[in-house]
Protein backbone atom coordinates (compact mmCIF):
# COMPACT_ATOMS: atom_id res chain seq x y z
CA UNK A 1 43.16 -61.14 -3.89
CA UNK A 2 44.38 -59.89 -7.17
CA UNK A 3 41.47 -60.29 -9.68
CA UNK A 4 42.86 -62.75 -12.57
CA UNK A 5 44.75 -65.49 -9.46
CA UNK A 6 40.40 -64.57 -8.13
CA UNK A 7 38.97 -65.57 -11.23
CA UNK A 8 41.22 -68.29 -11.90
CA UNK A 9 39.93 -69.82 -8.49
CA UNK A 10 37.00 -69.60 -9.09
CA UNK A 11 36.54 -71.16 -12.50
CA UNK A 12 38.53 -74.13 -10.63
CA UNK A 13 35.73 -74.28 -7.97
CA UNK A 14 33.28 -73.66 -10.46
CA UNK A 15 34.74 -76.65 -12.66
CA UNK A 16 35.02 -79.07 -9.21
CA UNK A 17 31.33 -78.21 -8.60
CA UNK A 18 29.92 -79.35 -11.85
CA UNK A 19 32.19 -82.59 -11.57
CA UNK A 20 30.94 -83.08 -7.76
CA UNK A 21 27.01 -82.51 -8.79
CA UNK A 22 27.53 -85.25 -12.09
CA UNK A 23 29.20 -87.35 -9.19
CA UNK A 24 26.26 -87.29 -6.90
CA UNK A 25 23.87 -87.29 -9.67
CA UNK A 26 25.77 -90.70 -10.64
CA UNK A 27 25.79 -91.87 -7.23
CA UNK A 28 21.76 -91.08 -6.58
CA UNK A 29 21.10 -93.60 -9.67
CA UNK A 30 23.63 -96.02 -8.47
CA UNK A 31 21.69 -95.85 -5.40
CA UNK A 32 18.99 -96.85 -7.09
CA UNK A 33 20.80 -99.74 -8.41
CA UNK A 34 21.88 -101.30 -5.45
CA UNK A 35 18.55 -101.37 -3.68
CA UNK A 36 17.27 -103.21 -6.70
CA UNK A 37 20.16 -105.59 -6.60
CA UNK A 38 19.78 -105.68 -2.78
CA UNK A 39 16.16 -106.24 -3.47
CA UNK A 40 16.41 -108.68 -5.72
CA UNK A 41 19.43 -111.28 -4.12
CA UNK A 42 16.93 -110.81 -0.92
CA UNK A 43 14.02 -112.58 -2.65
CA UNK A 44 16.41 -115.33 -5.28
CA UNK A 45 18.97 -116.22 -1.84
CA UNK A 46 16.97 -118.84 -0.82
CA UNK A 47 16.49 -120.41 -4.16
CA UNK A 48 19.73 -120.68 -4.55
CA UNK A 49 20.88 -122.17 -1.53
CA UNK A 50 20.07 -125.92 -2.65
CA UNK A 51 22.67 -125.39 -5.55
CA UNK A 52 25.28 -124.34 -3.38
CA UNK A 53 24.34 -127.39 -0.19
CA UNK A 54 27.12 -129.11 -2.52
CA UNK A 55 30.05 -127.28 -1.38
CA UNK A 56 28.80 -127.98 2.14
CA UNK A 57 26.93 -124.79 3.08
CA UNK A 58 23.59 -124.82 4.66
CA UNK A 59 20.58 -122.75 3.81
CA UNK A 60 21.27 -120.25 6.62
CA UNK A 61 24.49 -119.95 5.86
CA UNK A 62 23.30 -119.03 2.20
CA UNK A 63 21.42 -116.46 4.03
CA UNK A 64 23.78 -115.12 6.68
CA UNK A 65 26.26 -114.64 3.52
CA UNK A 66 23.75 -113.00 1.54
CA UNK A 67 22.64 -110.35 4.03
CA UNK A 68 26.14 -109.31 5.03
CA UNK A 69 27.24 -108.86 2.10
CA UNK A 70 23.95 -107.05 1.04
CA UNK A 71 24.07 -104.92 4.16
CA UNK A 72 27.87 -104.14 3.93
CA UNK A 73 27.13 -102.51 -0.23
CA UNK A 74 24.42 -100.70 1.20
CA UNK A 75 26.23 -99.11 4.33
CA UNK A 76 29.14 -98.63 1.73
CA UNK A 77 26.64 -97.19 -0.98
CA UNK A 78 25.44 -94.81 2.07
CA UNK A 79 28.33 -93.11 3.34
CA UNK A 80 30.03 -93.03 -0.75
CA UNK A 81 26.69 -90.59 -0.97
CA UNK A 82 27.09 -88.83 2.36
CA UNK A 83 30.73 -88.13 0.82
CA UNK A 84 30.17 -87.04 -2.29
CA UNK A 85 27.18 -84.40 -0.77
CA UNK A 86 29.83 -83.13 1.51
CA UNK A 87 32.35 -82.31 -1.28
CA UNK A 88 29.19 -80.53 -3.39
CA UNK A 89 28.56 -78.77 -0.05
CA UNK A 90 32.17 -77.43 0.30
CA UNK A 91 32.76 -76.75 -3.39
CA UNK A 92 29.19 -74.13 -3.23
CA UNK A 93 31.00 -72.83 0.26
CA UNK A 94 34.54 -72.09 -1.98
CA UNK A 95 32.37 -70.48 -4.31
CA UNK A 96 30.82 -67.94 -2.13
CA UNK A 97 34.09 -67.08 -0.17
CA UNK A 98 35.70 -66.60 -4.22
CA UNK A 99 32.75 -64.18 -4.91
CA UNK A 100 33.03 -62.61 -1.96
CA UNK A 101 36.63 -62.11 -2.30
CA UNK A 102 36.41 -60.63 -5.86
CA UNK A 103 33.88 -58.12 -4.57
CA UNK A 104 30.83 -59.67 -5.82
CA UNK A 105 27.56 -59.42 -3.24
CA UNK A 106 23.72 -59.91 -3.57
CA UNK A 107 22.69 -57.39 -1.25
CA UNK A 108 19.12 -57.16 -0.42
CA UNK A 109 18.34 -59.05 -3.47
CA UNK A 110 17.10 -62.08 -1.45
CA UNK A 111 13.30 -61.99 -2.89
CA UNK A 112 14.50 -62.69 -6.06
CA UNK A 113 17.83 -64.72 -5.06
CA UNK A 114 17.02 -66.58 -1.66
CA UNK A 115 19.28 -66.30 0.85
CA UNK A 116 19.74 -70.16 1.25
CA UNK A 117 20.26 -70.79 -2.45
CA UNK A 118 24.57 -70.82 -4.01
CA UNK A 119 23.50 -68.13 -6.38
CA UNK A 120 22.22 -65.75 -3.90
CA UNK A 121 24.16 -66.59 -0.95
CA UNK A 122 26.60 -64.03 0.64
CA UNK A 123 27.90 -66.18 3.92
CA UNK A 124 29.07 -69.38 3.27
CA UNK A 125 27.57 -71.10 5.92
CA UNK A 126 24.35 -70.24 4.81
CA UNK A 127 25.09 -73.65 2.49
CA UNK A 128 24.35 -76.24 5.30
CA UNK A 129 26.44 -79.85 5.13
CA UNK A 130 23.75 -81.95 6.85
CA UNK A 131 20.22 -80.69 4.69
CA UNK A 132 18.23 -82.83 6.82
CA UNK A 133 17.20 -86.31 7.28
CA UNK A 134 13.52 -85.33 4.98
CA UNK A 135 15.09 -83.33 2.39
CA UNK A 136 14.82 -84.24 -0.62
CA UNK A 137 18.67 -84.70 -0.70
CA UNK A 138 18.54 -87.48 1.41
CA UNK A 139 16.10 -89.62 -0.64
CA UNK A 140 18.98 -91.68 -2.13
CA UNK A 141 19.65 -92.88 1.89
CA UNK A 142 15.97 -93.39 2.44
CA UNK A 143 15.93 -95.70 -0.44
CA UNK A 144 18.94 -97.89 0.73
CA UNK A 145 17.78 -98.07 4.04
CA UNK A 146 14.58 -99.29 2.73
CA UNK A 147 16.04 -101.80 0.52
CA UNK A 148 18.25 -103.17 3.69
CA UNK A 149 15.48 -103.14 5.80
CA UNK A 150 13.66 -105.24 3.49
CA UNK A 151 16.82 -107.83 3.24
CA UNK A 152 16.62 -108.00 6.74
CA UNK A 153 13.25 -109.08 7.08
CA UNK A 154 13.65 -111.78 4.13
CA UNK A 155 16.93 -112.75 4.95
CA UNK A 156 16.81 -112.31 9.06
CA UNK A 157 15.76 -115.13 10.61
CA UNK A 158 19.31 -116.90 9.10
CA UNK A 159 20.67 -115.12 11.99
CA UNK A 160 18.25 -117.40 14.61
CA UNK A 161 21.13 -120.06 14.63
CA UNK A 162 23.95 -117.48 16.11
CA UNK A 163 21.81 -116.20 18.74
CA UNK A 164 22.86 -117.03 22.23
CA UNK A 165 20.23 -119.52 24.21
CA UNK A 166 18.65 -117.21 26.54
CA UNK A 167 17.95 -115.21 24.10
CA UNK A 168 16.39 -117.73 21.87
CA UNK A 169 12.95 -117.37 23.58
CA UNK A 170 12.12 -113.72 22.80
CA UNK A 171 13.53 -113.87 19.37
CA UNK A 172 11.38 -116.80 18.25
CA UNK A 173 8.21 -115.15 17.54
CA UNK A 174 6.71 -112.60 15.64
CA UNK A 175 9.28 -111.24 13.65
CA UNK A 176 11.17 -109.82 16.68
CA UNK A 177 15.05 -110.67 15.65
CA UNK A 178 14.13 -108.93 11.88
CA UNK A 179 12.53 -105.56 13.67
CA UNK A 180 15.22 -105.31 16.48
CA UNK A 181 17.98 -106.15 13.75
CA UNK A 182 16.13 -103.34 11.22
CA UNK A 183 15.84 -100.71 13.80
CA UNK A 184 19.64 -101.13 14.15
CA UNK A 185 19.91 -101.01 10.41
CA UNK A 186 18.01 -98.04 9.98
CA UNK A 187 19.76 -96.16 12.99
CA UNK A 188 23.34 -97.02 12.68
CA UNK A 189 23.00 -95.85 8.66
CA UNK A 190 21.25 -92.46 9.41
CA UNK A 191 23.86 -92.27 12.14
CA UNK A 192 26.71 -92.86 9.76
CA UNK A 193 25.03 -90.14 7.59
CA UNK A 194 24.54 -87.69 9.91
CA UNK A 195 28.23 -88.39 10.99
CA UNK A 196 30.32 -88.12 7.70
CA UNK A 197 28.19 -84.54 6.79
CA UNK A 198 28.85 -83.44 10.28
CA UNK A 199 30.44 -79.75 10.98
CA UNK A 200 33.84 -78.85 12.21
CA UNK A 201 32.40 -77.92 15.96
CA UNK A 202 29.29 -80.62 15.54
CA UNK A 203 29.81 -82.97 17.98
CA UNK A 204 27.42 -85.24 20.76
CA UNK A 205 27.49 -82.23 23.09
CA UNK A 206 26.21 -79.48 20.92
CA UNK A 207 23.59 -82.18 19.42
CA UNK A 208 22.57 -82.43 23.38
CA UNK A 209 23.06 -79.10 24.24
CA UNK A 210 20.25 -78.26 21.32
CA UNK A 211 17.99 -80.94 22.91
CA UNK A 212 18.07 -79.84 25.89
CA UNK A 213 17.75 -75.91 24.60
CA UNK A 214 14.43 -77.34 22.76
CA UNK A 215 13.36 -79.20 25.92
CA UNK A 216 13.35 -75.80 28.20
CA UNK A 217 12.31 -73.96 25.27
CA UNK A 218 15.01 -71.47 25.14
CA UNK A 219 16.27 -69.92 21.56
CA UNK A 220 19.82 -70.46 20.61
CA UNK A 221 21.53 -69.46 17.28
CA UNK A 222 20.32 -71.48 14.18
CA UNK A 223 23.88 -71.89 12.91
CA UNK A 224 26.73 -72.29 14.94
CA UNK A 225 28.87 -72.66 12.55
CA UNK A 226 28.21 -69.13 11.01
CA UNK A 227 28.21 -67.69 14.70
CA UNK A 228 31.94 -69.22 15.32
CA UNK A 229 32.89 -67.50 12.29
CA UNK A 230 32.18 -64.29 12.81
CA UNK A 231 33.83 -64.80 16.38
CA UNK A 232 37.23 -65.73 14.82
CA UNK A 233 36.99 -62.93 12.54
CA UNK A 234 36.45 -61.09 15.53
CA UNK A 235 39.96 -62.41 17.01
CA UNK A 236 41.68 -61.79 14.33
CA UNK A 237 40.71 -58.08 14.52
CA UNK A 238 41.90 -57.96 17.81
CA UNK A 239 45.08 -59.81 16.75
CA UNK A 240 45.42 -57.52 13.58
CA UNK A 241 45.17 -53.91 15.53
CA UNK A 242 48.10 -55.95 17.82
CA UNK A 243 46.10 -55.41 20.75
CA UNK A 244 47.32 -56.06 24.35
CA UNK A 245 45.62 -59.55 25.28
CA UNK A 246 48.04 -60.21 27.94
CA UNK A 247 46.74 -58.17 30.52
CA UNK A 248 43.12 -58.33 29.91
CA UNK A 249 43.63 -62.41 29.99
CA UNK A 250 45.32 -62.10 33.44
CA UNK A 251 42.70 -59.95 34.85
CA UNK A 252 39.51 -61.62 33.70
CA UNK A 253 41.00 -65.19 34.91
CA UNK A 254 41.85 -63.63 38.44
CA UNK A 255 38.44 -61.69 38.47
CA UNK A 256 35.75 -63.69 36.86
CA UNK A 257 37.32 -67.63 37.06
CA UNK A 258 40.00 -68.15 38.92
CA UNK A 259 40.05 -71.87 38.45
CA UNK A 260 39.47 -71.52 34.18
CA UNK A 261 42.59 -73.70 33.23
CA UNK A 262 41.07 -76.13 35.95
CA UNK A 263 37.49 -77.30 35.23
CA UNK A 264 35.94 -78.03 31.80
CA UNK A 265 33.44 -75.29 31.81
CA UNK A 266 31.07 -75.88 34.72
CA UNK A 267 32.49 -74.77 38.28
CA UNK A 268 30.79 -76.52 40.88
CA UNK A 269 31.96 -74.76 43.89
CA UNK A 270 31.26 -71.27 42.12
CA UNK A 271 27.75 -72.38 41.63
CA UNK A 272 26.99 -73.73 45.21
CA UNK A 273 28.54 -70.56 46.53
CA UNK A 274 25.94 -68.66 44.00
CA UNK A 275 23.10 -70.24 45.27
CA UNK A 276 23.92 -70.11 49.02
CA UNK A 277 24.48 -65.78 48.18
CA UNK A 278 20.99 -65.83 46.60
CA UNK A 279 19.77 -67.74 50.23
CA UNK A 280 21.15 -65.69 52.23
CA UNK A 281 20.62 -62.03 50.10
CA UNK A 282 24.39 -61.34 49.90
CA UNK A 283 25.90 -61.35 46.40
CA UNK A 284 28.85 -63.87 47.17
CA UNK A 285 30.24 -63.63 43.85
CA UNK A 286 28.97 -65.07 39.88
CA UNK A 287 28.84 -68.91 39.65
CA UNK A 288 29.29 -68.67 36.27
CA UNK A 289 32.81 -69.87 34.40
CA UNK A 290 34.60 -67.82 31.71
CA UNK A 291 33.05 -70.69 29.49
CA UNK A 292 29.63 -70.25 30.15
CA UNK A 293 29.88 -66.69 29.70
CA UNK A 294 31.12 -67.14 26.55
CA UNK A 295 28.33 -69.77 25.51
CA UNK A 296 25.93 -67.47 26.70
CA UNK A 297 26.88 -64.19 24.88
CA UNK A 298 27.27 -66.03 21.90
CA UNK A 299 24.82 -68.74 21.37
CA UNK A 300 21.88 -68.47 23.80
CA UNK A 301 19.41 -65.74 21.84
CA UNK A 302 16.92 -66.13 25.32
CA UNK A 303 18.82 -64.50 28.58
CA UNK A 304 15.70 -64.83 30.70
CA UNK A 305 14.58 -66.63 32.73
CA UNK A 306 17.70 -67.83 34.01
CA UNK A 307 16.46 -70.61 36.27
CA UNK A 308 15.58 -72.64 32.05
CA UNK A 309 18.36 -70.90 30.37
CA UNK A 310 21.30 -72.29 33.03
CA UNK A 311 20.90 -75.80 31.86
CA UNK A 312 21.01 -74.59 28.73
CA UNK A 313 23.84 -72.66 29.46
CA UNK A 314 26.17 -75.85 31.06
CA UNK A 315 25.69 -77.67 27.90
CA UNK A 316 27.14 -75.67 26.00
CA UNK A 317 29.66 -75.02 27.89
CA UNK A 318 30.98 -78.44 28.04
CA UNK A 319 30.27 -78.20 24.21
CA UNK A 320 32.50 -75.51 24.36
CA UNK A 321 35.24 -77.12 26.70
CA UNK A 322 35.37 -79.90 23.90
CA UNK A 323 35.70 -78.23 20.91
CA UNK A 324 38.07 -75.20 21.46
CA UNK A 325 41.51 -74.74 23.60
CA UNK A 326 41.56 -72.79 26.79
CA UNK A 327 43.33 -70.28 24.85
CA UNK A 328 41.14 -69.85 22.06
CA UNK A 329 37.93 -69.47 24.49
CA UNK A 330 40.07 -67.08 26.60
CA UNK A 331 40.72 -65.21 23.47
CA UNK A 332 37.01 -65.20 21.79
CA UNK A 333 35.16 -64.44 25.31
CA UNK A 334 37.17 -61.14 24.94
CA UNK A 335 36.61 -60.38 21.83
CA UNK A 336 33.04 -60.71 22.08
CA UNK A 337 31.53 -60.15 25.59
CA UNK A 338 29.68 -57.12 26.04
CA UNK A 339 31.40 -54.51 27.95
CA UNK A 340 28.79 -51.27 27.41
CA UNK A 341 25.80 -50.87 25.71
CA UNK A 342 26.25 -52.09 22.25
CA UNK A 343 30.03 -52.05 23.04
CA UNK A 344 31.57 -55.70 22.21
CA UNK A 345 35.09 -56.65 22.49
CA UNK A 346 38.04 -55.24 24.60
CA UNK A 347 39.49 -54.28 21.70
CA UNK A 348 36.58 -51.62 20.86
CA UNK A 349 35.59 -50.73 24.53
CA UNK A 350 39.38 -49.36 25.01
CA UNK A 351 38.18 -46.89 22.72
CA UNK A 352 34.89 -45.68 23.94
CA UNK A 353 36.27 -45.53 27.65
CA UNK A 354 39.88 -44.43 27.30
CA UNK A 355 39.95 -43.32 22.97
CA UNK A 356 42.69 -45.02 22.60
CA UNK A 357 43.90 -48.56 20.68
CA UNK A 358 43.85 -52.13 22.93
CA UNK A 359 47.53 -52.24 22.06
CA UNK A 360 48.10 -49.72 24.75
CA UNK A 361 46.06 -51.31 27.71
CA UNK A 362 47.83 -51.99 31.01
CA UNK A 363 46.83 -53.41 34.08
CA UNK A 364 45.05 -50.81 35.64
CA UNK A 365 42.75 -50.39 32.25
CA UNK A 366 42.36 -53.90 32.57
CA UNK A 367 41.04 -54.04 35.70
CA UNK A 368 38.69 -51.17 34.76
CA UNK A 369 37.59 -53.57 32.06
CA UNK A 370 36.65 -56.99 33.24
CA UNK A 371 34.84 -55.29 36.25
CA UNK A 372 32.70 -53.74 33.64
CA UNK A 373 31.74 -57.35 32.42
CA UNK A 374 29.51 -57.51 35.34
CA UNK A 375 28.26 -54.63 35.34
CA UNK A 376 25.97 -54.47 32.17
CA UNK A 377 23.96 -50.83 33.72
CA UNK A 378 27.06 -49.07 33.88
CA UNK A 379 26.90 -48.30 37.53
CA UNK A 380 29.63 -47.34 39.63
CA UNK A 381 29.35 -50.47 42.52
CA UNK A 382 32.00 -49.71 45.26
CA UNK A 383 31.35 -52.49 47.49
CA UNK A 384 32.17 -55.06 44.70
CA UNK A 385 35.45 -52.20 43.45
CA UNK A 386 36.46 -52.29 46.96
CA UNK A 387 36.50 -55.57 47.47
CA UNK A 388 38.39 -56.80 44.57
CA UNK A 389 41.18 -54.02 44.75
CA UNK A 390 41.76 -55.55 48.19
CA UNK A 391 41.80 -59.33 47.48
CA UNK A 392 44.37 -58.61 44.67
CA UNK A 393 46.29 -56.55 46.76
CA UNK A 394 46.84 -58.88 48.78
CA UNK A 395 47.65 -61.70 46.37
CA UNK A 396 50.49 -59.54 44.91
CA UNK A 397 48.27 -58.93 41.58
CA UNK A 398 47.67 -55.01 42.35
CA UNK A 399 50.48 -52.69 43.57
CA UNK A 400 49.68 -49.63 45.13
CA UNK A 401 50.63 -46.93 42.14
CA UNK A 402 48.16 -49.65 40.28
CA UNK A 403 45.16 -49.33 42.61
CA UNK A 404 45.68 -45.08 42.16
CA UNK A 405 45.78 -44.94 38.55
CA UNK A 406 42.24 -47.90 38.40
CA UNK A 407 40.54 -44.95 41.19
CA UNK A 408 41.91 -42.30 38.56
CA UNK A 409 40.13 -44.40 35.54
CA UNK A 410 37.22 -44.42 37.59
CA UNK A 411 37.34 -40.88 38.51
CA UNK A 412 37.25 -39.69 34.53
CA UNK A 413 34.58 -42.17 33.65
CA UNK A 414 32.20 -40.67 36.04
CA UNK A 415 33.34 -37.50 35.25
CA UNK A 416 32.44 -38.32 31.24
CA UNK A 417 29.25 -39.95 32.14
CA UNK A 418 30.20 -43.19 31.14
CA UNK A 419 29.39 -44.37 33.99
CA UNK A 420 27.64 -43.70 37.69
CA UNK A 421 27.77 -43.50 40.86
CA UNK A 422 24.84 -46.25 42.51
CA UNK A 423 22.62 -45.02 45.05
CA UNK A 424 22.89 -47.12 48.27
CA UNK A 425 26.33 -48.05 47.92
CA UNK A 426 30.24 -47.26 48.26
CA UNK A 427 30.72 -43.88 46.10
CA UNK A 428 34.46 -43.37 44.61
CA UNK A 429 35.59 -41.16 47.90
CA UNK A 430 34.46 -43.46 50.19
CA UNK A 431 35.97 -46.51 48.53
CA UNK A 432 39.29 -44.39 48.16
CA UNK A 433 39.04 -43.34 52.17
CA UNK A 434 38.55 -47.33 52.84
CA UNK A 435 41.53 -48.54 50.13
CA UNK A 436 44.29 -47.18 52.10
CA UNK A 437 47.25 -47.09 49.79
C-alpha cells in the first residue's frame, strides 16, 4: 500500500473509531435510561389502569400493553448495543490491519503494550467481537435484562388470563408464570447478544464442538478465527507460487476419502471398517474423512488419547462441513497438513522432497505425497505402497509409466534419507518384484 492512500485510511478508521466509541458511550447511558423508564412504567402501570378502564380496557390489559411494549425497548435497546460494540470491534480490527500494512509492529513490546489491548495489538483477531457475557462491556445488557426482569415480575401475572387451561394449575402459585417468563427474558436477550457479536465461522456447531472439547478435556485453539486466517493466507501462498492443486486434489480424494464430495465430514462406513481392523489386528485402512483431518491438524492442540479426542474431532468436523465449501476444505487441508517433520503444506514439501516449486507436481509426485500424509515417521511401508499402486491400477487412476516413475521417487528418497525402509515389511525391490508393470 502506498504510504499517503495508508495514512489516509487510517485517519478514516481512526476518525470512525472515535465516532463508534462516543456512539456506544451514548448508547451505555441510554441504557441506563431505559431501565429507569422500564423501571419506573413497571411500578406507575397499574395506577394508571383505572384512568384508562374508560376507553374500555381492563387492568390486565393495561398490563399486558405495558410489558410488551417495555420488553420490546429493552430487546431493541439490547441488540442497538450489541451493534454498535460490533462496529467499535471492527473499526480497532481496520486499525491493526492499516498499521500493519504501513509497516508499523509492536514486537516483543507486550509487557508494556499487552497483547490484547488496540494499541499493542499486531493480529487483528486478537480484538475479540463477543468480550464475554461478565466483562465489563456487557454491563449495559446486564442492566436491561435486569430492568426487564423486574417488569416481568411486576407486570407478569397480566399474562395469567392468556394462558391455556391446563396450564392454569401450575402457573397459579408462587410466582411460577413471572420466573419461567424471566428465565426466557434473560436467555433469549443474552442469546440475541451473543448472536449479533457472533464471528464469521461462529456458529451452533463450533459452540458444541467447544463443549464437548471442554467435556473430554481436550485443548483446542483459543481463537478460531485467528487460526482460519492464517490458513487462508496459507492458500493464497499456494495460489500465489501458481502451484499445481489439481493433481494433489485428485490423489488425496482417491487415497484418503474417496466418498469426500459425499458425506458432511463424518464417514460412517470408514469408521466401522476402522474399528473392525483394530479387532481383528489388520490395518484395514484410516476411518478418518479429509474433514476431520483437517479439523484435527488445525484446531485440536491435544492428539492423544484418541479414544477423547475423536468426539472431539467429529464435531468439528461437521463444524467444518457447515461453514466452508468442499473446495475450500480440499484446498486448506493441503495447504496445511503435515507432510514431514515440521514440513506443512504441499506447496513446501515439493521442495524438501523433490527441490522444486508445487507448480511442477504431476501425478506420480502426487501420489508420493498424500501417501506421506499417513505416514508421519517417514518410513518406507510397502504393504500399504503396494497395495494402493494396485487398487488404482486397476481403477484406471495409475498407468504403468506412472507406477515406474512413483517406485523411481521412492527410490531417490531413500537414497537421500528422507525417508526408510521399515523393518518387518515390503522393502522397495520386493514391492517392485510384486507390482508387475
Amino acid at each position: 500500500m502506498e504510504r499517503d492512500i495508508g495514512l489516509a485510511e487510517y485517519s478514516l478508521a481512526a476518525s470512525r473509531l472515535s465516532a463508534e466509541e462516543s456512539a456506544l458511550n451514548w448508547a451505555k447511558t441510554a441504557s441506563l435510561a431505559i431501565s429507569t423508564i422500564i423501571v419506573f412504567i413497571s411500578f406507575k402501570a397499574a395506577d394508571y389502569s383505572d384512568g384508562i378502564k374508560a376507553i374500555g380496557l381492563s387492568e390486565s390489559q393495561v398490563k399486558l400493553g405495558a410489558l410488551i411494549f417495555l420488553l420490546t425497548i429493552g430487546f431493541m435497546a439490547a441488540i442497538h448495543v450489541s451493534n454498535l460494540m460490533k462496529s467499535k470491534h471492527l473499526a480497532e480490527r481496520k486499525i491493526i490491519v492499516l498499521r500493519r500494512m504501513l509497516g508499523v509492529s509492536y514486537g516483543e513490546n507486550t509487557l508494556v503494550l499487552p497483547n490484547w489491548r488496540l494499541e499493542g495489538a499486531d493480529s487483528p483477531f486478537s480484538i475479540h467481537l463477543f468480550p464475554g457475557y461478565l466483562s465489563p462491556k456487557s454491563f449495559p445488557i446486564h442492566l436491561i435484562i435486569m430492568s426487564m426482569t423486574l417488569g416481568v415480575f411486576l407486570l407478569g401475572d397480566s399474562v395469567q388470563h392468556y394462558i391455556p387451561s391446563p396450564l392454569k394449575v401450575y402457573f397459579s402459585k408462587d410466582f411460577r408464570l413471572q420466573k419461567t417468563f424471566a428465565f426466557l427474558v434473560c436467555f433469549g436477550t443474552l442469546l440475541a447478544y451473543r448472536y449479533h457479536l457472533r464471528e464469521m465461522h461462529d456458529n451452533i456447531f463450533l459452540s458444541i464442538s467447544k463443549l464437548i472439547a471442554k467435556m473430554f478435556r481436550i485443548r483446542i485453539v483459543p481463537n478460531f478465527e485467528s487460526a482460519i486466517y492464517f490458513i487462508k493466507l496459507d492458500v493464497e501462498e499456494a495460489k500465489r507460487i501458481q502451484s499445481h492443486f489439481e493433481c494433489v486434489e485428485r490423489m488425496a480424494i482417491l487415497i484418503e476419502d474417496t466418498v469426500f464430495f459425499h458425506h458432511r465430514g463424518i464417514s460412517w462406513r470408514g469408521m466401522a471398517r476402522a474399528i473392525k481392523g483394530k479387532f481383528i489386528g489388520r490395518n484395514l485402512g484410516g476411518g478418518s474423512t479429509i474433514s476431520q483431518q483437517f479439523a484435527r491438524g488445525n484446531f485440536i492442540k491435544d492428539l492423544t488419547p484418541a479414544c477423547r479426542r475423536k468426539p472431539v474431532e467429529i464435531a468439528l468436523a461437521v463444524w467444518v462441513e457447515s461453514t466452508f465449501s468442499k473446495k475450500e476444505i480440499l484446498l486448506a487441508y493441503l495447504t496445511t497438513a503435515r507432510f514431514d517433520f515440521e514440513v506443512y503444506g504441499f506447496h513446501r514439501a515439493s521442495k524438501h522432497f523433490f527441490e522444486k516449486e508445487a507448480a511442477h507436481i504431476g501425478s506420480a509426485e502426487a501420489f508420493f505425497l498424500i501417501e506421506r500424509l499417513g505416514n508421519i515417521h517417514g518410513h518406507f511401508l510397502g504393504r500399504r505402497i503396494l497395495q494402493l499402486l494396485r487398487r488404482l491400477r486397476e481403477a484406471g487412476e495409475l498407468n504403468n509409466d506412472e507406477i515406474s516413475d512413483i517406485l523411481d521417487i521412492y527410490r531417490k528418497a531413500i537414497s537421500k534419507g528422507l525417508i526408510k525402509e521399515k523393518q518387518r515389511d515390503l522393502t522397495l525391490k520386493e514391492v517392485e518384484a510384486q507390482i508387475t508393470l
